[in-house]
Structures are given as structure tokens and as C-alpha cells.
C-alpha atoms as a PDB file:
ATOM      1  CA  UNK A   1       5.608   0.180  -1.769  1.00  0.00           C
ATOM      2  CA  UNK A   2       3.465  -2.280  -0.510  1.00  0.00           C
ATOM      3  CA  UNK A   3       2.819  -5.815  -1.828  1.00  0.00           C
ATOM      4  CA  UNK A   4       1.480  -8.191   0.119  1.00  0.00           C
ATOM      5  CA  UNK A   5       3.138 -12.024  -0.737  1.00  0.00           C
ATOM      6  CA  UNK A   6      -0.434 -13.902  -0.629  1.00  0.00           C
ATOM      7  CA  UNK A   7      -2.002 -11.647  -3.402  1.00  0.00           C
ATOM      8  CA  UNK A   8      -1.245 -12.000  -7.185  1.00  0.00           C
ATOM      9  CA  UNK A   9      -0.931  -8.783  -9.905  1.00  0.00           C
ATOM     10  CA  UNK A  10      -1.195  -8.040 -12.912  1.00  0.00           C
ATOM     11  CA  UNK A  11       1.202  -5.720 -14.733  1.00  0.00           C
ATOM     12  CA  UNK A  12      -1.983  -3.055 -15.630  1.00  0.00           C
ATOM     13  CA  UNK A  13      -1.594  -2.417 -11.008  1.00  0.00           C
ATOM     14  CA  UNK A  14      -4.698  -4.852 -10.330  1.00  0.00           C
ATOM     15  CA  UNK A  15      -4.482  -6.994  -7.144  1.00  0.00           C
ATOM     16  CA  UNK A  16      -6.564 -10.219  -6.945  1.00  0.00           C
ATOM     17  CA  UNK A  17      -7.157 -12.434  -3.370  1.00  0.00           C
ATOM     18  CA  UNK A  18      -8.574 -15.746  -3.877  1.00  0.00           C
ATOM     19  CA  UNK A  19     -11.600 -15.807  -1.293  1.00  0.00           C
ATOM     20  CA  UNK A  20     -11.686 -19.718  -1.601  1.00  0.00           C
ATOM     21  CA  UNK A  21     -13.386 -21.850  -5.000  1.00  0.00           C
ATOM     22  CA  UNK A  22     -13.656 -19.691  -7.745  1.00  0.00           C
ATOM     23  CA  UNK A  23     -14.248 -16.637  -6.066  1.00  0.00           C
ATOM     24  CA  UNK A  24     -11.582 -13.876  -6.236  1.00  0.00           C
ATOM     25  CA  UNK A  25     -11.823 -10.123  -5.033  1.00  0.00           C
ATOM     26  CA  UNK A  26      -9.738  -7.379  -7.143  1.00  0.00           C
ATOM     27  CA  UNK A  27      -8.290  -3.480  -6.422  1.00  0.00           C
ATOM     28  CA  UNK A  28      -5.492  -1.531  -7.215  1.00  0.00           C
ATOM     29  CA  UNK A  29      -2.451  -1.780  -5.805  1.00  0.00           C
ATOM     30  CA  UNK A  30      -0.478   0.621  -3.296  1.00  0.00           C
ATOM     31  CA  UNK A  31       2.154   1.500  -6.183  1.00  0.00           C
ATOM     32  CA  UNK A  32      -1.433   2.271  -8.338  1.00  0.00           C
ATOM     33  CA  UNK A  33      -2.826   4.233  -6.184  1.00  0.00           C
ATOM     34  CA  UNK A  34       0.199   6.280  -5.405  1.00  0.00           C
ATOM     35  CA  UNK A  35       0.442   7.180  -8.841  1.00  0.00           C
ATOM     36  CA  UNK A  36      -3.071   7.984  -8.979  1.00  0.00           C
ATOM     37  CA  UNK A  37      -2.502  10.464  -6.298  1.00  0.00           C
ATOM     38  CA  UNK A  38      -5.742  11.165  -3.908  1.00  0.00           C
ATOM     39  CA  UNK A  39      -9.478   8.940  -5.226  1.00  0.00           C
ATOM     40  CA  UNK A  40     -12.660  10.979  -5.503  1.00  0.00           C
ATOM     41  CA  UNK A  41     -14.767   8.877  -7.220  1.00  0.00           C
ATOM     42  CA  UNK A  42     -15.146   5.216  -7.879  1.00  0.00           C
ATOM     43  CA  UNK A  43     -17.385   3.600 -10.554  1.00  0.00           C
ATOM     44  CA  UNK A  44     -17.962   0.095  -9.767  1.00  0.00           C
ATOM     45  CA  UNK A  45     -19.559  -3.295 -11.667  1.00  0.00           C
ATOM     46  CA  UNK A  46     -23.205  -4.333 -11.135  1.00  0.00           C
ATOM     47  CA  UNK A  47     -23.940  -7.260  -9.135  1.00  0.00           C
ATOM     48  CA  UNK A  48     -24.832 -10.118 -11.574  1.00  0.00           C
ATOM     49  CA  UNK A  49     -23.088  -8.775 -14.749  1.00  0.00           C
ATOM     50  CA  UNK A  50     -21.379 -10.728 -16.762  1.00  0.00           C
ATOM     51  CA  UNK A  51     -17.589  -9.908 -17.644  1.00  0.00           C
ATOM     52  CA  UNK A  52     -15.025 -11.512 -20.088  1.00  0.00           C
ATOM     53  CA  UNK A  53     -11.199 -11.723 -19.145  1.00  0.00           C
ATOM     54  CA  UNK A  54     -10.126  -7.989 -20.051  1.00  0.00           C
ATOM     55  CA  UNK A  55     -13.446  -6.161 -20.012  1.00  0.00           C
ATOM     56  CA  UNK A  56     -13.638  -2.840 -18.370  1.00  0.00           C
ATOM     57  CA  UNK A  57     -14.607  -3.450 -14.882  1.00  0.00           C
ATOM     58  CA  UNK A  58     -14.190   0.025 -12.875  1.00  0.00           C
ATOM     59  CA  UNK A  59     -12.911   2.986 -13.387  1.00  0.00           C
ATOM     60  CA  UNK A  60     -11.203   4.981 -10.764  1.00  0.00           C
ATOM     61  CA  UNK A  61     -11.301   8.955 -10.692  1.00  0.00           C
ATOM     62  CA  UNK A  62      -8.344  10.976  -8.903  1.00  0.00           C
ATOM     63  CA  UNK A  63      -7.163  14.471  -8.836  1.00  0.00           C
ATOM     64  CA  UNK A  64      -4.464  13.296 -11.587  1.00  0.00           C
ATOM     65  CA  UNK A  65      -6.319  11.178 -13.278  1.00  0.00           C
ATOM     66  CA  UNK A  66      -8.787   8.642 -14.459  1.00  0.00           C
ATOM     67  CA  UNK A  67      -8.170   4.463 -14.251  1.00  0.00           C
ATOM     68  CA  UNK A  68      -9.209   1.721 -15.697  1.00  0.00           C
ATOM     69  CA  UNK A  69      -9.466  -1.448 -13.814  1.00  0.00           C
ATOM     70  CA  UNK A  70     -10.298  -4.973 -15.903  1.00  0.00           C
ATOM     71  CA  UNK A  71     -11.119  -7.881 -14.984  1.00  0.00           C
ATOM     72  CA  UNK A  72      -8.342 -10.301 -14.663  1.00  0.00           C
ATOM     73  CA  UNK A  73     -10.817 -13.191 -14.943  1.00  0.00           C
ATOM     74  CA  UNK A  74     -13.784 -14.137 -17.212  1.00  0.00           C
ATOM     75  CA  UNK A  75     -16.913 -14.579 -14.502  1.00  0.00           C
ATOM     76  CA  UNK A  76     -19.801 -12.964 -12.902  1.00  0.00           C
ATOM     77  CA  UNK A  77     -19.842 -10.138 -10.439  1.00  0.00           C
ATOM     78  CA  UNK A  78     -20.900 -11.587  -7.195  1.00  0.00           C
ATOM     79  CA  UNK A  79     -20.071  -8.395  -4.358  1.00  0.00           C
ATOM     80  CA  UNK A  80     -19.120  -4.403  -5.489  1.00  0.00           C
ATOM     81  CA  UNK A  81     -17.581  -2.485  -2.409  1.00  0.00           C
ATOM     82  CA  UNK A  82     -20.405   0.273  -2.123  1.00  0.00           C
ATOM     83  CA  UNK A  83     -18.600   1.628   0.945  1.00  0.00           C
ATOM     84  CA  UNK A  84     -15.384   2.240  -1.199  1.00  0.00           C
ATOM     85  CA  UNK A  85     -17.760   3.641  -4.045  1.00  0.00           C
ATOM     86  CA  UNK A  86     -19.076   5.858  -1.103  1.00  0.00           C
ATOM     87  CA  UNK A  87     -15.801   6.788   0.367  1.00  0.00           C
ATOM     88  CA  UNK A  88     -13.037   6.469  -2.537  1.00  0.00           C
ATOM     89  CA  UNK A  89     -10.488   7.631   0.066  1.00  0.00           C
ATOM     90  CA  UNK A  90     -10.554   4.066   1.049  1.00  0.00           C
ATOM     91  CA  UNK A  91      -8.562   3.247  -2.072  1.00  0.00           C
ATOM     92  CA  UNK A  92      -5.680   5.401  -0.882  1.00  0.00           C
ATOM     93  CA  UNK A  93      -5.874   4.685   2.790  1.00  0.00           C
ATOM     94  CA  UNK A  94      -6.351   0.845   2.237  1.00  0.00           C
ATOM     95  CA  UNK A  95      -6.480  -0.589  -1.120  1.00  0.00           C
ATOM     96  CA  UNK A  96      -5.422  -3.987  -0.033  1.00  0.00           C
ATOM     97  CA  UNK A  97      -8.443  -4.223   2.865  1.00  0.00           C
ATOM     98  CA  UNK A  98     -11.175  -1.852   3.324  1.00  0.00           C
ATOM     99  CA  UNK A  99     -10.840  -0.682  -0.545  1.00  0.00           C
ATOM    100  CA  UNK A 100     -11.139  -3.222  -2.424  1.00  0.00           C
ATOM    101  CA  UNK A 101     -12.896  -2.979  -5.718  1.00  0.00           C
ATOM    102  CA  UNK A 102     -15.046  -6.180  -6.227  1.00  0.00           C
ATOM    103  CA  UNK A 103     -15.405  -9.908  -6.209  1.00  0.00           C
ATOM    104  CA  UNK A 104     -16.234 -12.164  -9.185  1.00  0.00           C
ATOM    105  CA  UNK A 105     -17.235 -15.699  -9.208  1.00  0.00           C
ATOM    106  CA  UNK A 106     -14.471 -16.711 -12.019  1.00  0.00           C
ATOM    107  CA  UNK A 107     -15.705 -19.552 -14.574  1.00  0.00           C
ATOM    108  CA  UNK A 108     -13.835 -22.682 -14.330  1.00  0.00           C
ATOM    109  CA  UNK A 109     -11.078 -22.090 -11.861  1.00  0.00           C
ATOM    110  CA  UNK A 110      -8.574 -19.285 -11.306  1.00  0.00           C
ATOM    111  CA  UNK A 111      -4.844 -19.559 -12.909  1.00  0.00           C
ATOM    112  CA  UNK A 112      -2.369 -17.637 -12.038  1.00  0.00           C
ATOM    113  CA  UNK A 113      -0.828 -17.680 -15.779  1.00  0.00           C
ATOM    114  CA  UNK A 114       0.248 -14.600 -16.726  1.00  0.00           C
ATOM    115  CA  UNK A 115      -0.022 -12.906 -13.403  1.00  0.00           C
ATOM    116  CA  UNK A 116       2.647 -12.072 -10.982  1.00  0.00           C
ATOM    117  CA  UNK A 117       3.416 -13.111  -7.697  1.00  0.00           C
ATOM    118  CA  UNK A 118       4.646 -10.443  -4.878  1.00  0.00           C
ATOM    119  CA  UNK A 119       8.029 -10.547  -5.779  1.00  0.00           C
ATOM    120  CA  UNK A 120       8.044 -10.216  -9.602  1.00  0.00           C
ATOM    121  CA  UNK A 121       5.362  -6.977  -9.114  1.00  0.00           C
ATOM    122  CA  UNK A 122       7.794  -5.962  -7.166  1.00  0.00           C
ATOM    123  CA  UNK A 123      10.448  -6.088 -10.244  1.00  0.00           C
ATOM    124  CA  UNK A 124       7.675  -4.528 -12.181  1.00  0.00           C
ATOM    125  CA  UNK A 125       7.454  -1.703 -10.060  1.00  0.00           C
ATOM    126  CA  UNK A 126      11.014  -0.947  -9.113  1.00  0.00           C
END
């Protein structure tokens, strides 16, 4: 299982990339997305809204299942990957690059309190 050391997790299978101020970008992990088995359908955030720490932000439909992704982060959705919405598989074939979920400009700045680094989701998922 993949999980790349610049990223931080949550223990609910989110990724989140800090794109530089207060922006992040979320998905779902590999381990996620293995257990999810193969994406066909992706329902993503609009642009603009307004989430709180914890709100439903997407859900993810597989062949096994349905997901829930949440924000990890109170903010505003700034960017939702339409061409992951368009092509789900992107979630399985990529879900640290091309299928990512979306981006949110977080209020106040990020902290990494009560998220994991690489190596403890890797204790999470082992």
C-alpha cells in the first residue's frame, strides 16, 4: 500500500496535500480505494460552498460500495476535479495525482492535529 511521506491522513482514508497558504487538496487513499474495489461514480463539492471541519464533502460510488469523504478542514471549496467526476477510474488508477477529489481554501491555517503523518497511516493500515 501506498503512502506517500509528504501527504497527511486521516484515520476515515482521506489524503490532504498542502498546495501552499491555506490551500489544501483532498482524496482517498490507495489502502481506500482498494477496499472500495473498482469507482463508477464520483459526487463532488460545488465550487464556492462553504464546508465546516467534518461535513460531508463527496461521496464515492464503487461496485462494493458507497464512501463518504469529509472535509478534514473548515473552508471554502476553491477547485472540484471534474475530470475524476468524469472518469472515476482515476480514483483507482491514481488517487494520489490525477484523482484527486478537491481543494479547499482552509480558514485560518492548516494543522496537522489529529492527522497522521505517512508512517503512523501506515500503522493504521497494517
Amino acid at each position: 500500500m501506498e503512502a506517500p511521506e509528504d501527504l497527511l491522513y486521516t484515520e476515515e482514508h482521506e489524503w490532504i496535500r498542502r498546495k501552499g497558504g491555506s490551500l489544501i487538496r483532498v482524496g482517498i487513499t490507495d489502502y481506500a480505494q482498494d477496499q472500495l474495489g473498482d469507482v463508477v461514480y464520483i459526487e463532488l463539492p460545488a465550487v464556492g460552498a462553504s464546508v465546516a471541519k467534518d461535513d460531508l464533502l463527496a461521496e464515492i460510488e464503487s461496485t462494493k460500495s458507497v464512501g463518504e469523504i469529509y472535509a478534514p478542514f473548515a473552508g471554502t471549496v476553491t477547485a472540484a476535479n471534474r475530470e475524476a467526476a468524469d472518469n472515476p477510474e482515476l480514483v483507482n488508477a491514481s488517487p494520489y495525482g490525477e484523482g484527486w477529489l478537491a481543494e479547499i481554501e482552509v480558514d485560518g491555517e492548516p494543522s496537522a492535529e489529529g492527522l497522521l503523518d505517512a508512517a503512523g497511516y501506515r500503522d493504521l493500515t497494517e
